[in-house]
N, C-alpha and C. Protein backbone atom coordinates (compact mmCIF):
# COMPACT_ATOMS: atom_id res chain seq x y z
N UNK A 1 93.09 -7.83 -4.86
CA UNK A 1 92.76 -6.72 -4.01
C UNK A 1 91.25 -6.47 -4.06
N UNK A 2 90.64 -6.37 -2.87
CA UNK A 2 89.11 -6.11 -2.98
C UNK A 2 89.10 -4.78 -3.09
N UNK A 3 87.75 -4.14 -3.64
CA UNK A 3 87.78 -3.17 -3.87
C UNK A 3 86.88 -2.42 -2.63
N UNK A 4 86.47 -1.00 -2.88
CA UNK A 4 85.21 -0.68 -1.50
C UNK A 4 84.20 -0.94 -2.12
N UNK A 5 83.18 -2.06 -2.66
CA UNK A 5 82.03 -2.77 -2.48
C UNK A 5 82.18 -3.94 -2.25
N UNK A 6 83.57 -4.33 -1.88
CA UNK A 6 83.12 -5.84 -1.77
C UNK A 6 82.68 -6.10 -0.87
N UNK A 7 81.58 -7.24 -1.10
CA UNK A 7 80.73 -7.63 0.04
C UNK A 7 79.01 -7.23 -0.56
N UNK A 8 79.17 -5.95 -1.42
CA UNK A 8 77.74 -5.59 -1.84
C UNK A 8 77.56 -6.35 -2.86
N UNK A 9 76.00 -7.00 -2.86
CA UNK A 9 75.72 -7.70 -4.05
C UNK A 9 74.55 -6.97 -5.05
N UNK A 10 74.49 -6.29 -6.24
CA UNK A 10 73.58 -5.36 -6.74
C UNK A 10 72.82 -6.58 -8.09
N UNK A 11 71.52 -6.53 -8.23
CA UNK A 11 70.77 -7.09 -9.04
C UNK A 11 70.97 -6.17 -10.47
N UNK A 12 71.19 -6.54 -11.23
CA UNK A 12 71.25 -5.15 -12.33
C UNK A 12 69.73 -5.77 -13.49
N UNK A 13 68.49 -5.02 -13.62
CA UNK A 13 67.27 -5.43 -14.28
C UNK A 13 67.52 -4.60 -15.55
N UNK A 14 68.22 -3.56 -15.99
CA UNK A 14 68.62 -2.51 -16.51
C UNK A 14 68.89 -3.13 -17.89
N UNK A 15 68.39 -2.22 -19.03
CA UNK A 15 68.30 -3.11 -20.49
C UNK A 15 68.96 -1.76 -21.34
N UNK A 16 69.02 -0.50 -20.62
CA UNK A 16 69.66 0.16 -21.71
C UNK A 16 70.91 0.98 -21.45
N UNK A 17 71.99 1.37 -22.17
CA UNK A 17 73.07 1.76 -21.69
C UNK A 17 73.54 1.94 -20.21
N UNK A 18 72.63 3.32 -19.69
CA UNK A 18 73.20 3.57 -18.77
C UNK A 18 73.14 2.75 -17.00
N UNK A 19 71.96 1.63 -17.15
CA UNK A 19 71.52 0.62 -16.11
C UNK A 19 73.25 0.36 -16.39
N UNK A 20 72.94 -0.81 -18.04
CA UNK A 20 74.47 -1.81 -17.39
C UNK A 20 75.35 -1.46 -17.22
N UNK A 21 75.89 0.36 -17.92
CA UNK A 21 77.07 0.63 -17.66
C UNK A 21 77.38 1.21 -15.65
N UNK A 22 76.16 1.45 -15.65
CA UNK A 22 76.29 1.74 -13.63
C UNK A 22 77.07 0.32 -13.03
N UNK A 23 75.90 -0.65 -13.61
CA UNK A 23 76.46 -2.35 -13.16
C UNK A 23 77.70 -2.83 -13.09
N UNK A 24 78.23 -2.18 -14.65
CA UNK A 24 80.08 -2.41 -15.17
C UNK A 24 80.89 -1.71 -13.70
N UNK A 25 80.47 -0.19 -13.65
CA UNK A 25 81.08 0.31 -12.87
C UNK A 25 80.89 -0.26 -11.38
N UNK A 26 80.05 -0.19 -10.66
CA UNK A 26 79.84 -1.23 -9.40
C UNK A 26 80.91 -2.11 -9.21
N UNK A 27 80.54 -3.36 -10.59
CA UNK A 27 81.41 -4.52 -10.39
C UNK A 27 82.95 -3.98 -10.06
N UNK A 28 83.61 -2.89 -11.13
CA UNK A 28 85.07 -2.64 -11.06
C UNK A 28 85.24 -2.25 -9.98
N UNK A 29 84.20 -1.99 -8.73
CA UNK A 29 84.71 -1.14 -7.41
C UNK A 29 84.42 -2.45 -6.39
N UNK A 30 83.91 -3.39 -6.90
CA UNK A 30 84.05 -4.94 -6.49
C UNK A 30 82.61 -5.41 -5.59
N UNK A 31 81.74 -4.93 -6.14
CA UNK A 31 80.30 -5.34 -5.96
C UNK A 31 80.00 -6.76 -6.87
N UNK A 32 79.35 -7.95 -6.16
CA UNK A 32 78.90 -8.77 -6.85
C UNK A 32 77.96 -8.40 -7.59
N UNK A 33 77.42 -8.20 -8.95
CA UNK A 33 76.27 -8.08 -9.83
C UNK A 33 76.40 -9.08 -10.36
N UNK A 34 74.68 -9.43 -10.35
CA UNK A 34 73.85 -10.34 -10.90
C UNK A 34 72.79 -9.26 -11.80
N UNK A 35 73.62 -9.74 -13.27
CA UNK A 35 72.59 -9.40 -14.38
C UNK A 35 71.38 -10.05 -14.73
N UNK A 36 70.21 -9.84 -14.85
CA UNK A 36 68.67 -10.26 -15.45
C UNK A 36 68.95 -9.90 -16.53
N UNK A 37 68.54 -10.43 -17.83
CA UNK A 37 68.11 -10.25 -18.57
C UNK A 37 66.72 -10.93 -19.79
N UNK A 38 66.54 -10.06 -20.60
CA UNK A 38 64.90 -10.50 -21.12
C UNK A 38 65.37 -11.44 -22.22
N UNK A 39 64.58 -12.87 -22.06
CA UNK A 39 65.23 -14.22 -22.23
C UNK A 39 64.61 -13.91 -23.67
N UNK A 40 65.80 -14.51 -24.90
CA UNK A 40 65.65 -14.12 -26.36
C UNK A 40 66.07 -13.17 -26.94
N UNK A 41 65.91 -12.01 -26.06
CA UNK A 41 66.58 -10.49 -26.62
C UNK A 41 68.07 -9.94 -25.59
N UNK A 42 67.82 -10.18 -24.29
CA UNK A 42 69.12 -9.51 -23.57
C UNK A 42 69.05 -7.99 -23.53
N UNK A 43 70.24 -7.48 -23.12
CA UNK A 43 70.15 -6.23 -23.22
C UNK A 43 70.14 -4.94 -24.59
N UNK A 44 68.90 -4.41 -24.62
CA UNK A 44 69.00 -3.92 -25.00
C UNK A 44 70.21 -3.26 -26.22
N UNK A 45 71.37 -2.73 -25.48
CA UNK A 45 72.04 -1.24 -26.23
C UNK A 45 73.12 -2.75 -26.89
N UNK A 46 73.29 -3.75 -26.74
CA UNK A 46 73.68 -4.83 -27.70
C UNK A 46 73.30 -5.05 -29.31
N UNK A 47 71.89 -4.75 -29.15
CA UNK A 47 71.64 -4.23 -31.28
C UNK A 47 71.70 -3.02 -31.89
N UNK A 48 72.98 -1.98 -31.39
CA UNK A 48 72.83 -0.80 -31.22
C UNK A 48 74.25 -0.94 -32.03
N UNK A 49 74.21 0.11 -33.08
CA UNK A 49 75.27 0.09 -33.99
C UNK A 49 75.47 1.39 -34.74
N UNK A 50 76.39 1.40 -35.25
CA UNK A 50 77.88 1.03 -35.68
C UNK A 50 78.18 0.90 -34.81
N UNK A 51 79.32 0.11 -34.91
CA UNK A 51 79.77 -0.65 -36.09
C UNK A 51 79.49 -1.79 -36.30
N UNK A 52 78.87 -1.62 -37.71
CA UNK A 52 78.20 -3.22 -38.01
C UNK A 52 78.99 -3.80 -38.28
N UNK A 53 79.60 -5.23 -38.52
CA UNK A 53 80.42 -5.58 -39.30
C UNK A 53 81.77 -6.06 -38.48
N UNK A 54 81.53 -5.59 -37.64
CA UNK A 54 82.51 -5.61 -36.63
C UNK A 54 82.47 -6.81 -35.22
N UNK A 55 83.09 -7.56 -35.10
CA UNK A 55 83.27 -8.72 -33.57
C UNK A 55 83.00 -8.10 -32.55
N UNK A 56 83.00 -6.92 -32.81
CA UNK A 56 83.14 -5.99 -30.94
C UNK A 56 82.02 -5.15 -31.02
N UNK A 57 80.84 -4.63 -29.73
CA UNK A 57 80.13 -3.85 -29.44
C UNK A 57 80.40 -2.82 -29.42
N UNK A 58 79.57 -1.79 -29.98
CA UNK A 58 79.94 -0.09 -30.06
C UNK A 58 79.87 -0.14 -28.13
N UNK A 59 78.62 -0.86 -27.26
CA UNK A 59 79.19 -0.45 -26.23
C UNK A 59 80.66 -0.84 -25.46
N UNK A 60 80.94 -2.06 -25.77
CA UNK A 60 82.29 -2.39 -25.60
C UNK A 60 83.90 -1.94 -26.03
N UNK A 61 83.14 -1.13 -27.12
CA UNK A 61 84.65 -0.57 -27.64
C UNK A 61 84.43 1.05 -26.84
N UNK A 62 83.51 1.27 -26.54
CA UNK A 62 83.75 2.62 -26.17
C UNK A 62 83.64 2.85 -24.40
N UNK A 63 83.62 1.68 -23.67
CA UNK A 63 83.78 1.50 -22.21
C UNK A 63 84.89 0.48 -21.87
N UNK A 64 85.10 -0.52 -22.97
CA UNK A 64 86.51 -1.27 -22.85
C UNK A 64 85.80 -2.04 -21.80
N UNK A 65 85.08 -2.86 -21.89
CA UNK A 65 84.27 -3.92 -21.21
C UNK A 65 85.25 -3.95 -19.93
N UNK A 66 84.87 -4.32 -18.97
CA UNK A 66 85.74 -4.96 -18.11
C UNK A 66 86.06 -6.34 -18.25
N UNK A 67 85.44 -7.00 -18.88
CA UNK A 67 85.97 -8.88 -19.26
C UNK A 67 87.12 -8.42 -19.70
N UNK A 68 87.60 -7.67 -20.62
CA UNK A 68 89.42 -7.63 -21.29
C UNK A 68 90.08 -6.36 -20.62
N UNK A 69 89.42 -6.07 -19.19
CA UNK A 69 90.71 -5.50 -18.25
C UNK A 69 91.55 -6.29 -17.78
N UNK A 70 92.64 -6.25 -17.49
CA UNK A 70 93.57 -7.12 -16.44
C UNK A 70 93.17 -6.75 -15.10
């Protein structure tokens, strides 16, 4: 099912929380985004912790990435 952006394609340049989480949201309403990011480091809110120690991103556990939506 397409969503109402499909068809929009959004550049996302955005390095700290709230850029990629706009981007996350876009995509789920079915906008193509194309992420940039700064080659060596990436985004930003990725070395951003607790929880250290942990496989999963504090931003990912607390937006539930869209990669492990169905």
């Amino acid at each position: 099912m397409a969503g109402p952006l499909a068809g929009v394609h959004v550049l996302d340049l955005a390095r700290v929380l709230a850029g990629p989480y706009a981007a996350m949201l876009l995509g789920d309403l079915g906008a193509e985004v194309i992420k940039v990011e700064r080659p060596g480091a990436g985004d930003d809110t990725r070395h951003w912790g607790p929880p250290f120690g942990l496989k999963a991103r504090t931003s990912w556990l607390s937006t539930e990435a869209s990669e492990a939506r169905p």
